[in-house]
PDB file of N, CA and C in Angstrom:
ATOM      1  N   UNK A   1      24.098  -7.406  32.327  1.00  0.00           N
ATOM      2  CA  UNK A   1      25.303  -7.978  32.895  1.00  0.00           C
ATOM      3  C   UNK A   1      24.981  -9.024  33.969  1.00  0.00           C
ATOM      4  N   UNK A   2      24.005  -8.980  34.570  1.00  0.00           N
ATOM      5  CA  UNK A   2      23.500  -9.761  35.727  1.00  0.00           C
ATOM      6  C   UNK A   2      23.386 -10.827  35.404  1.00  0.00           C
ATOM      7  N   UNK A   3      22.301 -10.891  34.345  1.00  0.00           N
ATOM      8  CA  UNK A   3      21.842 -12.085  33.706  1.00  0.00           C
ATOM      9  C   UNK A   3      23.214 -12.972  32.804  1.00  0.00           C
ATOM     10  N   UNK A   4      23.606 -11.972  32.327  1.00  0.00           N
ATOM     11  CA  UNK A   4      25.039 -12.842  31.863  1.00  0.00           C
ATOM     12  C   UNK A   4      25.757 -13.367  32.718  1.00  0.00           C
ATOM     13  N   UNK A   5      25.841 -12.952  33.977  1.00  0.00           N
ATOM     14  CA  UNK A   5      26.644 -13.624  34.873  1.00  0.00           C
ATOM     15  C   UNK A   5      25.833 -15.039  35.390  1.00  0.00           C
ATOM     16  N   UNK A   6      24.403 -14.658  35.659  1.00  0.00           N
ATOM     17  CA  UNK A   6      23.705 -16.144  35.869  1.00  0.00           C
ATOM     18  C   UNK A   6      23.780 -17.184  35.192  1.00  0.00           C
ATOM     19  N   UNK A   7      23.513 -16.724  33.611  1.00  0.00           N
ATOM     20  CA  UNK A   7      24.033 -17.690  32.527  1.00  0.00           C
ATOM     21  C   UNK A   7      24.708 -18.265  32.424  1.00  0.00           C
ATOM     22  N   UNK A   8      26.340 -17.894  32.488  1.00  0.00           N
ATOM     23  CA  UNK A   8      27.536 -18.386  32.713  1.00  0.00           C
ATOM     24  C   UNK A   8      27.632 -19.405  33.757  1.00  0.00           C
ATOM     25  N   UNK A   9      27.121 -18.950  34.892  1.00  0.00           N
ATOM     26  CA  UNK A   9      27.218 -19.906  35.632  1.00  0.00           C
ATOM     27  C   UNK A   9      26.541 -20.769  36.048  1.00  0.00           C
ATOM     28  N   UNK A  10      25.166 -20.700  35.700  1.00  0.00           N
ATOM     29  CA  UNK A  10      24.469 -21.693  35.320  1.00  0.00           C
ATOM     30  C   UNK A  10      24.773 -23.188  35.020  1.00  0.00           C
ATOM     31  N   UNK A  11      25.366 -22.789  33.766  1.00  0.00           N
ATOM     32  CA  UNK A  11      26.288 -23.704  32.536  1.00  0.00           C
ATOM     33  C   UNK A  11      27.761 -24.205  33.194  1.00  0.00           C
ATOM     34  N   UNK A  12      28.413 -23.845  34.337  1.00  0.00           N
ATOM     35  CA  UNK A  12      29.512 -23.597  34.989  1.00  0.00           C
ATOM     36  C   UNK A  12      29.080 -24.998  36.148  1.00  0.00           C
ATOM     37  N   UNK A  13      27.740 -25.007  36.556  1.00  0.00           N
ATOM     38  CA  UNK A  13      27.727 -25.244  37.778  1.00  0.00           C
ATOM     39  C   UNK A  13      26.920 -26.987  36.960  1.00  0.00           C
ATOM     40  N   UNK A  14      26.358 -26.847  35.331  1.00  0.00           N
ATOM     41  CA  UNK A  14      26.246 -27.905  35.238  1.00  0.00           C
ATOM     42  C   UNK A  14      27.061 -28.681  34.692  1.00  0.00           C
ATOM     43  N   UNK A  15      28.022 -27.984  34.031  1.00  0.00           N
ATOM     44  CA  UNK A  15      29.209 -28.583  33.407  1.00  0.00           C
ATOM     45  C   UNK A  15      29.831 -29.658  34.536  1.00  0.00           C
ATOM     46  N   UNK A  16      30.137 -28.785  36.081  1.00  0.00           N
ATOM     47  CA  UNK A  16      30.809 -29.519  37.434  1.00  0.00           C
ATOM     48  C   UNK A  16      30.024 -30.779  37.494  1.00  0.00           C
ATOM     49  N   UNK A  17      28.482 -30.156  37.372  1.00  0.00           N
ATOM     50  CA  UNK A  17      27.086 -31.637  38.023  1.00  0.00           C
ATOM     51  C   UNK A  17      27.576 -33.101  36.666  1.00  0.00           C
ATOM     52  N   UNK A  18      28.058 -32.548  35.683  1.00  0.00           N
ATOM     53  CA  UNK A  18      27.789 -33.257  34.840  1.00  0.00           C
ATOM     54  C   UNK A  18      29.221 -34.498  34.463  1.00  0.00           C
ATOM     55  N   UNK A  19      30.328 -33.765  35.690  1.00  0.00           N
ATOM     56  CA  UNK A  19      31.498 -34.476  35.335  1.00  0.00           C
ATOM     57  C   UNK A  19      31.596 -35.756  36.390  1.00  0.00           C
ATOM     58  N   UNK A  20      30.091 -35.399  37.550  1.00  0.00           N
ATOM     59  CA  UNK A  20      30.270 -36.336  38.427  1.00  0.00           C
ATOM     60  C   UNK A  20      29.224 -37.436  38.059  1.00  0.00           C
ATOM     61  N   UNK A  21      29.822 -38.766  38.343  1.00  0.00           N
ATOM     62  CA  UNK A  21      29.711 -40.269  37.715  1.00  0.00           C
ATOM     63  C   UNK A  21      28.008 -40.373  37.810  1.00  0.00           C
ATOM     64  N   UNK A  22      27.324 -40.028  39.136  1.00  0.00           N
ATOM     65  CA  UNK A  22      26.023 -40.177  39.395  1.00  0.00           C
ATOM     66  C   UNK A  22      25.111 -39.039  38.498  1.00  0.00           C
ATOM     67  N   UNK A  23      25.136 -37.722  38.609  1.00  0.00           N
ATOM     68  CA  UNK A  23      24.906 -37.170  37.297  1.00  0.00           C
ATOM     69  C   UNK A  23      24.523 -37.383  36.002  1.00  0.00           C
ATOM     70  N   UNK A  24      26.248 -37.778  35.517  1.00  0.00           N
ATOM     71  CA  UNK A  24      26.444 -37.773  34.434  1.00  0.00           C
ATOM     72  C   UNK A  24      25.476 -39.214  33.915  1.00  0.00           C
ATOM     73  N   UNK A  25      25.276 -40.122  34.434  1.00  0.00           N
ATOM     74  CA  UNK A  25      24.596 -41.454  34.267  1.00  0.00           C
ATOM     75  C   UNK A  25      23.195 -40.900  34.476  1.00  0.00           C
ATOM     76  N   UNK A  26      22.805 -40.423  35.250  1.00  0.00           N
ATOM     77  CA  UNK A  26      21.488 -39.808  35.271  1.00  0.00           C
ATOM     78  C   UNK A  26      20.939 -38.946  34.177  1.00  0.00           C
ATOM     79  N   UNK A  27      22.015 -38.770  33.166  1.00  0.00           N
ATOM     80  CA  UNK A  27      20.942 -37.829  32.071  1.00  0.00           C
ATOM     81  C   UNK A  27      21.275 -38.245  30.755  1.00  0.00           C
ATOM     82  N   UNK A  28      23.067 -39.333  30.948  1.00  0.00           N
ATOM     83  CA  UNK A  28      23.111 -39.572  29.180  1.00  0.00           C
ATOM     84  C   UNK A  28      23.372 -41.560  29.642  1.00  0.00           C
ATOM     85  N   UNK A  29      22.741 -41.926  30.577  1.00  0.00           N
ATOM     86  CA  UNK A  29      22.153 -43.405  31.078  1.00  0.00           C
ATOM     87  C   UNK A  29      23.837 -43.971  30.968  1.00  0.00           C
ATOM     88  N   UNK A  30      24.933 -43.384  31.015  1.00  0.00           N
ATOM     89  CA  UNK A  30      25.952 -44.351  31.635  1.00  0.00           C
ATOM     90  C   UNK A  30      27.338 -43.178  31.959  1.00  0.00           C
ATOM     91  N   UNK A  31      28.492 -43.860  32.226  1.00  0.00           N
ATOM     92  CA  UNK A  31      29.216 -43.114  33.387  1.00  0.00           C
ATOM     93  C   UNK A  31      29.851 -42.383  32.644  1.00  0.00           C
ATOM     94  N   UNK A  32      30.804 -41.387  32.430  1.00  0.00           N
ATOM     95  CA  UNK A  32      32.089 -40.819  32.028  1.00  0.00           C
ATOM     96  C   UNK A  32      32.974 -41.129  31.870  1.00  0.00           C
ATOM     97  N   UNK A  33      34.097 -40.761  30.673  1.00  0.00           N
ATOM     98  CA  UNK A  33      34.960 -41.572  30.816  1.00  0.00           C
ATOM     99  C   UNK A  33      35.792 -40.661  31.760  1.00  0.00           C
ATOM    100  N   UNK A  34      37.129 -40.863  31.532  1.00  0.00           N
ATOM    101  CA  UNK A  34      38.226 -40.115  32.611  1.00  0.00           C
ATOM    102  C   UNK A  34      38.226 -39.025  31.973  1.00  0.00           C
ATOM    103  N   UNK A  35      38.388 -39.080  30.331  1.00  0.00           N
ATOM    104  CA  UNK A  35      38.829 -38.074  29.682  1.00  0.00           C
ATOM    105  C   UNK A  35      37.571 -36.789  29.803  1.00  0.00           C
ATOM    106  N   UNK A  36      36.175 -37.597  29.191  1.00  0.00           N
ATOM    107  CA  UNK A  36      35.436 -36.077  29.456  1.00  0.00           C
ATOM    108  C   UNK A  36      34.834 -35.788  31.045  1.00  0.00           C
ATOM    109  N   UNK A  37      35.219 -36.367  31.959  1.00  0.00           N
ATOM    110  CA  UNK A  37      34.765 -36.124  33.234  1.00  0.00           C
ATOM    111  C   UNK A  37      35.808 -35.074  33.888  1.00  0.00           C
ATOM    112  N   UNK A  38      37.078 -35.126  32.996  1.00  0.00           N
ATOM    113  CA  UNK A  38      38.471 -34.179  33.454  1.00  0.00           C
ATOM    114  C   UNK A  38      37.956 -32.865  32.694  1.00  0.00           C
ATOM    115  N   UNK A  39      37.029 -32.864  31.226  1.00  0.00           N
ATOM    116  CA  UNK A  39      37.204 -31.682  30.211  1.00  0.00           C
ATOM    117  C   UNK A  39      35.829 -31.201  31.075  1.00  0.00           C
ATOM    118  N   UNK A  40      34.935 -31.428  31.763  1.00  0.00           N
ATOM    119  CA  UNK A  40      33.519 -31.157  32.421  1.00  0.00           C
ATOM    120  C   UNK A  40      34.266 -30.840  33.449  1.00  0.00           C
ATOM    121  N   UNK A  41      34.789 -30.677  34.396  1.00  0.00           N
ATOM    122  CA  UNK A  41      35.742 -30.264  35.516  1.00  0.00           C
ATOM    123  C   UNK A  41      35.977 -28.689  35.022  1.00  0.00           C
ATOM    124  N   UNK A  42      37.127 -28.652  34.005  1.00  0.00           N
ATOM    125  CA  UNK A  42      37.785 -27.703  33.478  1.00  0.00           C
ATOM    126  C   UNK A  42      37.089 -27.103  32.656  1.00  0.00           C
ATOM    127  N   UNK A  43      35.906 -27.204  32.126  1.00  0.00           N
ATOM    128  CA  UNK A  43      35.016 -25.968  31.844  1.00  0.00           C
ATOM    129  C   UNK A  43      34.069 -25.503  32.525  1.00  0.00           C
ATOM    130  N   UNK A  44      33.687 -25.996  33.377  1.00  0.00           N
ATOM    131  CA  UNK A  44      32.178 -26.116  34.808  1.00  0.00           C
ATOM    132  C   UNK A  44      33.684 -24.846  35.561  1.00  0.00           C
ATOM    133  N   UNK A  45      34.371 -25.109  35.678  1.00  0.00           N
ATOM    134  CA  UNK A  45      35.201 -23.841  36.931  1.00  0.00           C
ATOM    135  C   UNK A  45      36.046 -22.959  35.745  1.00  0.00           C
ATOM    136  N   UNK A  46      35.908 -23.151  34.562  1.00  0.00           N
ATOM    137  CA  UNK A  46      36.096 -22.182  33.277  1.00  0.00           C
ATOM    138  C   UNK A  46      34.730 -21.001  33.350  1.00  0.00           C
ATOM    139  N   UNK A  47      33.665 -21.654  33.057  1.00  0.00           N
ATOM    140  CA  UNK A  47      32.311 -20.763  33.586  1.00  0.00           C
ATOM    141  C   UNK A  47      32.075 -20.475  34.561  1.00  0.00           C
ATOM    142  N   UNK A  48      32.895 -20.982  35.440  1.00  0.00           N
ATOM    143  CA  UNK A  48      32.675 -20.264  37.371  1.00  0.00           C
ATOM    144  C   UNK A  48      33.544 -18.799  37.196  1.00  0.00           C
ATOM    145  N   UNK A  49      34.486 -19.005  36.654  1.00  0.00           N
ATOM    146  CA  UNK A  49      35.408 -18.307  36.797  1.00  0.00           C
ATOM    147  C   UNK A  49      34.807 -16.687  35.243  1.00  0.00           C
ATOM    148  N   UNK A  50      34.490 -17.111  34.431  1.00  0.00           N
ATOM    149  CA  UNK A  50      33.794 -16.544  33.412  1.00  0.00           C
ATOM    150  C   UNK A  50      32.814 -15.690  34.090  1.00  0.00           C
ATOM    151  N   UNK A  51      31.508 -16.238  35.130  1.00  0.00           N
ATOM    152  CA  UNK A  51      30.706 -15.698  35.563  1.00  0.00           C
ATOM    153  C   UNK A  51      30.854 -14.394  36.574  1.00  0.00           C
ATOM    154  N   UNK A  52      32.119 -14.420  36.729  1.00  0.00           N
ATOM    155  CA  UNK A  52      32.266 -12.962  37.544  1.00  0.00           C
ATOM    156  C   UNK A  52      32.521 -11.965  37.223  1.00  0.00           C
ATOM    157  N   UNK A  53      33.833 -11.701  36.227  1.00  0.00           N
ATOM    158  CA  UNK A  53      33.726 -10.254  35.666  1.00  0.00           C
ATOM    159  C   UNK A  53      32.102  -9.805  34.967  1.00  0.00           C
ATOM    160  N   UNK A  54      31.258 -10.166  34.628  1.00  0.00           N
ATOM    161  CA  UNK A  54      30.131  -9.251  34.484  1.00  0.00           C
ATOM    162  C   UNK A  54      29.447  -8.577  36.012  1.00  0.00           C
ATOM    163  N   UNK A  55      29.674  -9.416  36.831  1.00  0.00           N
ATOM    164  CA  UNK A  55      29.083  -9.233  38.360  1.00  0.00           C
ATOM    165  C   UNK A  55      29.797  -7.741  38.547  1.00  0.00           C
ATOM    166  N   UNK A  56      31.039  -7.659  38.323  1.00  0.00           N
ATOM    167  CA  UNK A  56      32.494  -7.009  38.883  1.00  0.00           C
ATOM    168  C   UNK A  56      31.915  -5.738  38.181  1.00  0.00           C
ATOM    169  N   UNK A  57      31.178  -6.000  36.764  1.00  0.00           N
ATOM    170  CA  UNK A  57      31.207  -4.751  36.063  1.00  0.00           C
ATOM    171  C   UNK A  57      29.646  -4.405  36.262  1.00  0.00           C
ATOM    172  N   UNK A  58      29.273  -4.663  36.718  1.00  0.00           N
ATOM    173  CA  UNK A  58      28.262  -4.163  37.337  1.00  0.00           C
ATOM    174  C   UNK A  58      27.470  -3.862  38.152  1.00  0.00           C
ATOM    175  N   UNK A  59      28.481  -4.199  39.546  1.00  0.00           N
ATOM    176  CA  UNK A  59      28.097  -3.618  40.472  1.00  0.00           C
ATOM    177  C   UNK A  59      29.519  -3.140  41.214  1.00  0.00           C
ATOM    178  N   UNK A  60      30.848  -3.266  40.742  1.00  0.00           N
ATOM    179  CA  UNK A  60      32.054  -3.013  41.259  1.00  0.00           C
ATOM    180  C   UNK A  60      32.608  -3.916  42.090  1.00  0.00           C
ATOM    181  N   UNK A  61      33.765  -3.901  42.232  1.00  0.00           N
ATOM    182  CA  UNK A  61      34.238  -4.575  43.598  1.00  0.00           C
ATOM    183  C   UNK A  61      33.351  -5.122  44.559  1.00  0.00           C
ATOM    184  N   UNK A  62      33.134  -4.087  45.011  1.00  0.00           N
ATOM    185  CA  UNK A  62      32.814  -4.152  46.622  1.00  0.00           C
ATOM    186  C   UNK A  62      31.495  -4.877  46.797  1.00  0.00           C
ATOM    187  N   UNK A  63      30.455  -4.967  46.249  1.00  0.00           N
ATOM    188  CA  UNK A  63      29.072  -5.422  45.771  1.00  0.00           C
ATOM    189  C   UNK A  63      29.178  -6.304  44.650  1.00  0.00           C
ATOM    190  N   UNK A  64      30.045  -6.252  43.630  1.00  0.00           N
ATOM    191  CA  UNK A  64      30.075  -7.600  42.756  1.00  0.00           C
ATOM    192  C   UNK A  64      30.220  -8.881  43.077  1.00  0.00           C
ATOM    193  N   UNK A  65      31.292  -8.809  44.068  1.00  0.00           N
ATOM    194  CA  UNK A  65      31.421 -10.556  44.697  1.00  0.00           C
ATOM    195  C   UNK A  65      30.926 -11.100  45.074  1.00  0.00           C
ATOM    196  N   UNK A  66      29.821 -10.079  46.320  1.00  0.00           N
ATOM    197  CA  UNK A  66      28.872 -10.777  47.407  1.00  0.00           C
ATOM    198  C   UNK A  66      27.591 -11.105  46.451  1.00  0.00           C
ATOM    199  N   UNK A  67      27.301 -10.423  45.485  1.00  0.00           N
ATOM    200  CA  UNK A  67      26.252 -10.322  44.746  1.00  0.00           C
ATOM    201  C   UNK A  67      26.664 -11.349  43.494  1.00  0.00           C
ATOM    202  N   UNK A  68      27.385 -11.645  43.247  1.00  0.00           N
ATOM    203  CA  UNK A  68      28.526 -12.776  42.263  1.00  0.00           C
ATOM    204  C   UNK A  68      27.892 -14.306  43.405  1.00  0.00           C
ATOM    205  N   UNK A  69      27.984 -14.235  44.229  1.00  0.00           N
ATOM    206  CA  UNK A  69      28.373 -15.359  45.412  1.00  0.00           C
ATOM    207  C   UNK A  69      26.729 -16.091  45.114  1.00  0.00           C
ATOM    208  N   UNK A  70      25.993 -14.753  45.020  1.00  0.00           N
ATOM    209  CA  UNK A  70      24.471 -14.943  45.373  1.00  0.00           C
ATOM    210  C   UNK A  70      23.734 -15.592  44.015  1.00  0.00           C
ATOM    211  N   UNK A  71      24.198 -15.068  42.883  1.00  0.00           N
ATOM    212  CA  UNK A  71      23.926 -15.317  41.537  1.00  0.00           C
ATOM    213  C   UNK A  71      24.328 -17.093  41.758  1.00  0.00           C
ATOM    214  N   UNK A  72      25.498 -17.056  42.457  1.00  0.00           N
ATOM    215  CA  UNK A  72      26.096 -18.843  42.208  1.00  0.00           C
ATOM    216  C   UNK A  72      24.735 -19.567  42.894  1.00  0.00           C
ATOM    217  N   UNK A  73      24.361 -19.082  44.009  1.00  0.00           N
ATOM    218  CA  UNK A  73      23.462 -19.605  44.807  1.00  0.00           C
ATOM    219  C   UNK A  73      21.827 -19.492  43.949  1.00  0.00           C
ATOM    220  N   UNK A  74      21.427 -18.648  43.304  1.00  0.00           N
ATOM    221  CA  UNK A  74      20.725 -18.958  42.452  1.00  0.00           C
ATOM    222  C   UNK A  74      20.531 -19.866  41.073  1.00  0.00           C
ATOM    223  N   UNK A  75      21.676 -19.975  40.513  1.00  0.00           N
ATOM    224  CA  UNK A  75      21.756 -20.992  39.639  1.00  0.00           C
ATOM    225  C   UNK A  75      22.167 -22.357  40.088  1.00  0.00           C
ATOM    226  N   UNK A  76      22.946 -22.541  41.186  1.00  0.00           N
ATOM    227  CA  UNK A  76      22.644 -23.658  41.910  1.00  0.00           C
ATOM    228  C   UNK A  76      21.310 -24.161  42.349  1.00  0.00           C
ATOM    229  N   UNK A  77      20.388 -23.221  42.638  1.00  0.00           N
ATOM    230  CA  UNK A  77      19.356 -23.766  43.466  1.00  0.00           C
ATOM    231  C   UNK A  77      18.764 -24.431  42.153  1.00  0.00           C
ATOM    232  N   UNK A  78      18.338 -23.547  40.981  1.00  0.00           N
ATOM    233  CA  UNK A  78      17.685 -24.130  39.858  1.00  0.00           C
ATOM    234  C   UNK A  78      18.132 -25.289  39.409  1.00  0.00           C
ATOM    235  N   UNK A  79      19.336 -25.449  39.271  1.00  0.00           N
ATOM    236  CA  UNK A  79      19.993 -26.962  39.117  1.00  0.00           C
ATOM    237  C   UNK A  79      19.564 -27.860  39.938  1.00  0.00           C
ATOM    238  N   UNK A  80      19.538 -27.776  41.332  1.00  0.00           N
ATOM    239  CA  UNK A  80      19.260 -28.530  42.061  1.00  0.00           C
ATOM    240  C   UNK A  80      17.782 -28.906  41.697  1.00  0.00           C
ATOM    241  N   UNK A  81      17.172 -27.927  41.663  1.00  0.00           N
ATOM    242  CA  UNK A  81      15.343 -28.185  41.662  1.00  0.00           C
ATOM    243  C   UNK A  81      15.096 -28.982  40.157  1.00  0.00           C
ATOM    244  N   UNK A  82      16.005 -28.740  39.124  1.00  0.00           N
ATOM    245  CA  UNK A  82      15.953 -29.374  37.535  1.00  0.00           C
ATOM    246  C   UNK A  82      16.552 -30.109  37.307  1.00  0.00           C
ATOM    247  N   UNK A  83      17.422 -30.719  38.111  1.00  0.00           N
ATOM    248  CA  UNK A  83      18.476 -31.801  37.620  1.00  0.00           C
ATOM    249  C   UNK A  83      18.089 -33.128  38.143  1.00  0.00           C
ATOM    250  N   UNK A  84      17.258 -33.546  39.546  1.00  0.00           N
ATOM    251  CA  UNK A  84      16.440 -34.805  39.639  1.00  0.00           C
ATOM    252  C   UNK A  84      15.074 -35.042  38.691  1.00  0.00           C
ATOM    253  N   UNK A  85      14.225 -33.934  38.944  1.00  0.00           N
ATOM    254  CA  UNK A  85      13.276 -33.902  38.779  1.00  0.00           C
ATOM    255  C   UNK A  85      13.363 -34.035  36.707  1.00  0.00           C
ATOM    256  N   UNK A  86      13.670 -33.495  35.726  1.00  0.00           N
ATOM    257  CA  UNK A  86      14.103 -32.818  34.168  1.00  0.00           C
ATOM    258  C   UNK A  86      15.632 -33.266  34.011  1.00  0.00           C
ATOM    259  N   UNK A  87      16.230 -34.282  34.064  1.00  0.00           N
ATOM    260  CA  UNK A  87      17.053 -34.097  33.874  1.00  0.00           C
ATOM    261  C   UNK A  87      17.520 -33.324  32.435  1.00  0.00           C
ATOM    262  N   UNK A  88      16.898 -34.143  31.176  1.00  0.00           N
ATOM    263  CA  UNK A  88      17.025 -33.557  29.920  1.00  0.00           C
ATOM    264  C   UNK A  88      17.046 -31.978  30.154  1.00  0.00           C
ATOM    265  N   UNK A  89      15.842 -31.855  30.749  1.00  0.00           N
ATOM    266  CA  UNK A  89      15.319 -30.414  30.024  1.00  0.00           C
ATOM    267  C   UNK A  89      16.595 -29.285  31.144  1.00  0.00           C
ATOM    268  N   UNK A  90      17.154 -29.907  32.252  1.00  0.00           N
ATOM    269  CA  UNK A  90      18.224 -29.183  32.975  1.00  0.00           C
ATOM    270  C   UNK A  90      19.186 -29.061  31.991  1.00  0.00           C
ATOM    271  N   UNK A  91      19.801 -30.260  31.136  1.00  0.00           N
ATOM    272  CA  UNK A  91      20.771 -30.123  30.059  1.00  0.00           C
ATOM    273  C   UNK A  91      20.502 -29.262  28.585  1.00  0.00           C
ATOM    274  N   UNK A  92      19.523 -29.324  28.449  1.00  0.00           N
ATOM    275  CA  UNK A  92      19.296 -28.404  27.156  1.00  0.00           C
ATOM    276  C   UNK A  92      19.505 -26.772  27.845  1.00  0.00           C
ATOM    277  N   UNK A  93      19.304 -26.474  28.811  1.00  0.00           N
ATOM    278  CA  UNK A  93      19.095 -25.226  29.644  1.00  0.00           C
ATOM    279  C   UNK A  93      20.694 -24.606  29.694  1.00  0.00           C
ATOM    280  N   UNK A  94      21.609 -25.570  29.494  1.00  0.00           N
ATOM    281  CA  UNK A  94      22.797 -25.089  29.933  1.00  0.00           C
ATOM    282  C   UNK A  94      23.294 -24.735  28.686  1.00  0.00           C
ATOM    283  N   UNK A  95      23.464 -25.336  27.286  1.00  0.00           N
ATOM    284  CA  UNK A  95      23.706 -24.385  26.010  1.00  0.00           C
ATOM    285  C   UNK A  95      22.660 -23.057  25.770  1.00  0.00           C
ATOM    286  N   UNK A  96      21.354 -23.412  25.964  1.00  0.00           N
ATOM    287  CA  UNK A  96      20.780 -22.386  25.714  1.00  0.00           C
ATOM    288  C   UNK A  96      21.185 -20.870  26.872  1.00  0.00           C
ATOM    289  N   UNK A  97      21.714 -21.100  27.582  1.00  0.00           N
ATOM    290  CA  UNK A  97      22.029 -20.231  28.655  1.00  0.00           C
ATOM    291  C   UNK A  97      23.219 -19.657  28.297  1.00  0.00           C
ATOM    292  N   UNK A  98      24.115 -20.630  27.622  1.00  0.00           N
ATOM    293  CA  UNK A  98      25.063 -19.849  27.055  1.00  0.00           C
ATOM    294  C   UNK A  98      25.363 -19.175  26.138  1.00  0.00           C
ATOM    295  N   UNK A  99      23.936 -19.343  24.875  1.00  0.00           N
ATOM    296  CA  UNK A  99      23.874 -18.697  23.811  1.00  0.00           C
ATOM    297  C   UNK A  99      23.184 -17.127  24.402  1.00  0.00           C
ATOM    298  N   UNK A 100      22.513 -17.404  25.329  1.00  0.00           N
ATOM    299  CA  UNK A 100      21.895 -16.215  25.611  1.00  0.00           C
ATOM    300  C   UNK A 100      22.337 -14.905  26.756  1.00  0.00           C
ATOM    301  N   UNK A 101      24.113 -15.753  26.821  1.00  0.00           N
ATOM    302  CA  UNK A 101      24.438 -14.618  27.976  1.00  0.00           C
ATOM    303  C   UNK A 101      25.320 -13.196  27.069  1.00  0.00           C
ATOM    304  N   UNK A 102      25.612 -13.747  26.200  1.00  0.00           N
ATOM    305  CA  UNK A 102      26.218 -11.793  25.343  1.00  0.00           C
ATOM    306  C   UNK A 102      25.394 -11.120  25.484  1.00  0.00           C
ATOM    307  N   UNK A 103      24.173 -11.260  25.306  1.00  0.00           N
ATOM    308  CA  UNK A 103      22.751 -10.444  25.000  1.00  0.00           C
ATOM    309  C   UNK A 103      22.240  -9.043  25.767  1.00  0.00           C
ATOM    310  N   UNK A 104      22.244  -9.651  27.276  1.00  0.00           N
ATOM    311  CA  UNK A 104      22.199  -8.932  28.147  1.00  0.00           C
ATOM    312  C   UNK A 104      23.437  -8.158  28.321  1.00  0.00           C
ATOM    313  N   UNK A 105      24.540  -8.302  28.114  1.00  0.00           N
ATOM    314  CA  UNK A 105      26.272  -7.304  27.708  1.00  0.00           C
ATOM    315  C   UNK A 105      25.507  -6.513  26.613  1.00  0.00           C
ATOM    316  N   UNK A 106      25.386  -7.117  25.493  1.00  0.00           N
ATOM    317  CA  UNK A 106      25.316  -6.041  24.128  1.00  0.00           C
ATOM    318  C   UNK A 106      23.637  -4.741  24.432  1.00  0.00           C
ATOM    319  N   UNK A 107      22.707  -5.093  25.375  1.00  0.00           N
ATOM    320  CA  UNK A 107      21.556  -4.332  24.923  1.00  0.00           C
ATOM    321  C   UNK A 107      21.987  -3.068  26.064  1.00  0.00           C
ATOM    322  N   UNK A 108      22.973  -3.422  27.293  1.00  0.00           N
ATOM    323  CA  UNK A 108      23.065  -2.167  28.359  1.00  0.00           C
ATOM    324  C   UNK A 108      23.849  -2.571  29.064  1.00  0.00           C
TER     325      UNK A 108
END
């Protein structure tokens, strides 16, 4: 469940990186239009919002959020450290992250 929640938001936090103009030019070499810089908005805080009920269900309330909060802060940091440096290889990271977050739900 943990890892599903990182996943999610992972993909959540690059979807957001990816709707903004400097970003988005930085990994597919030109800007956004209005239309997919609005649909990268609304799925980047679709996967923010996605990434917490696994937190919730696995550690409860009271410890899911703060520990939810911390997961954001870990997949942020990796973004940050992969998204100047890889840009590509930051973008391939974010489907593959999402294929791989049921996984950790279905084994426990």
């Amino acid at each position: 469940m943990i890892l599903s929640s990182l996943c999610v938001a992972y993909a959540g936090l690059l979807a957001l990186a990816l709707a903004m103009d400097r970003h988005h030019e930085q990994v597919f070499a030109r800007r956004p239009s209005a239309r997919t810089s609005r649909l990268l908005v609304w799925a980047g805080w679709l996967g923010l919002a996605l990434s917490l009920p696994p937190a919730v269900m696995a550690w409860g309330w009271g410890i899911g959020i703060p520990a939810w909060l911390g997961l954001l802060t870990v997949a942020a940091a990796a973004l940050v450290l992969l998204l100047p440096h890889a840009p590509r290889a930051a973008l391939r990271l974010g489907p593959a992250a999402l294929l791989c977050a049921p996984f950790p739900a279905l084994l426990g």
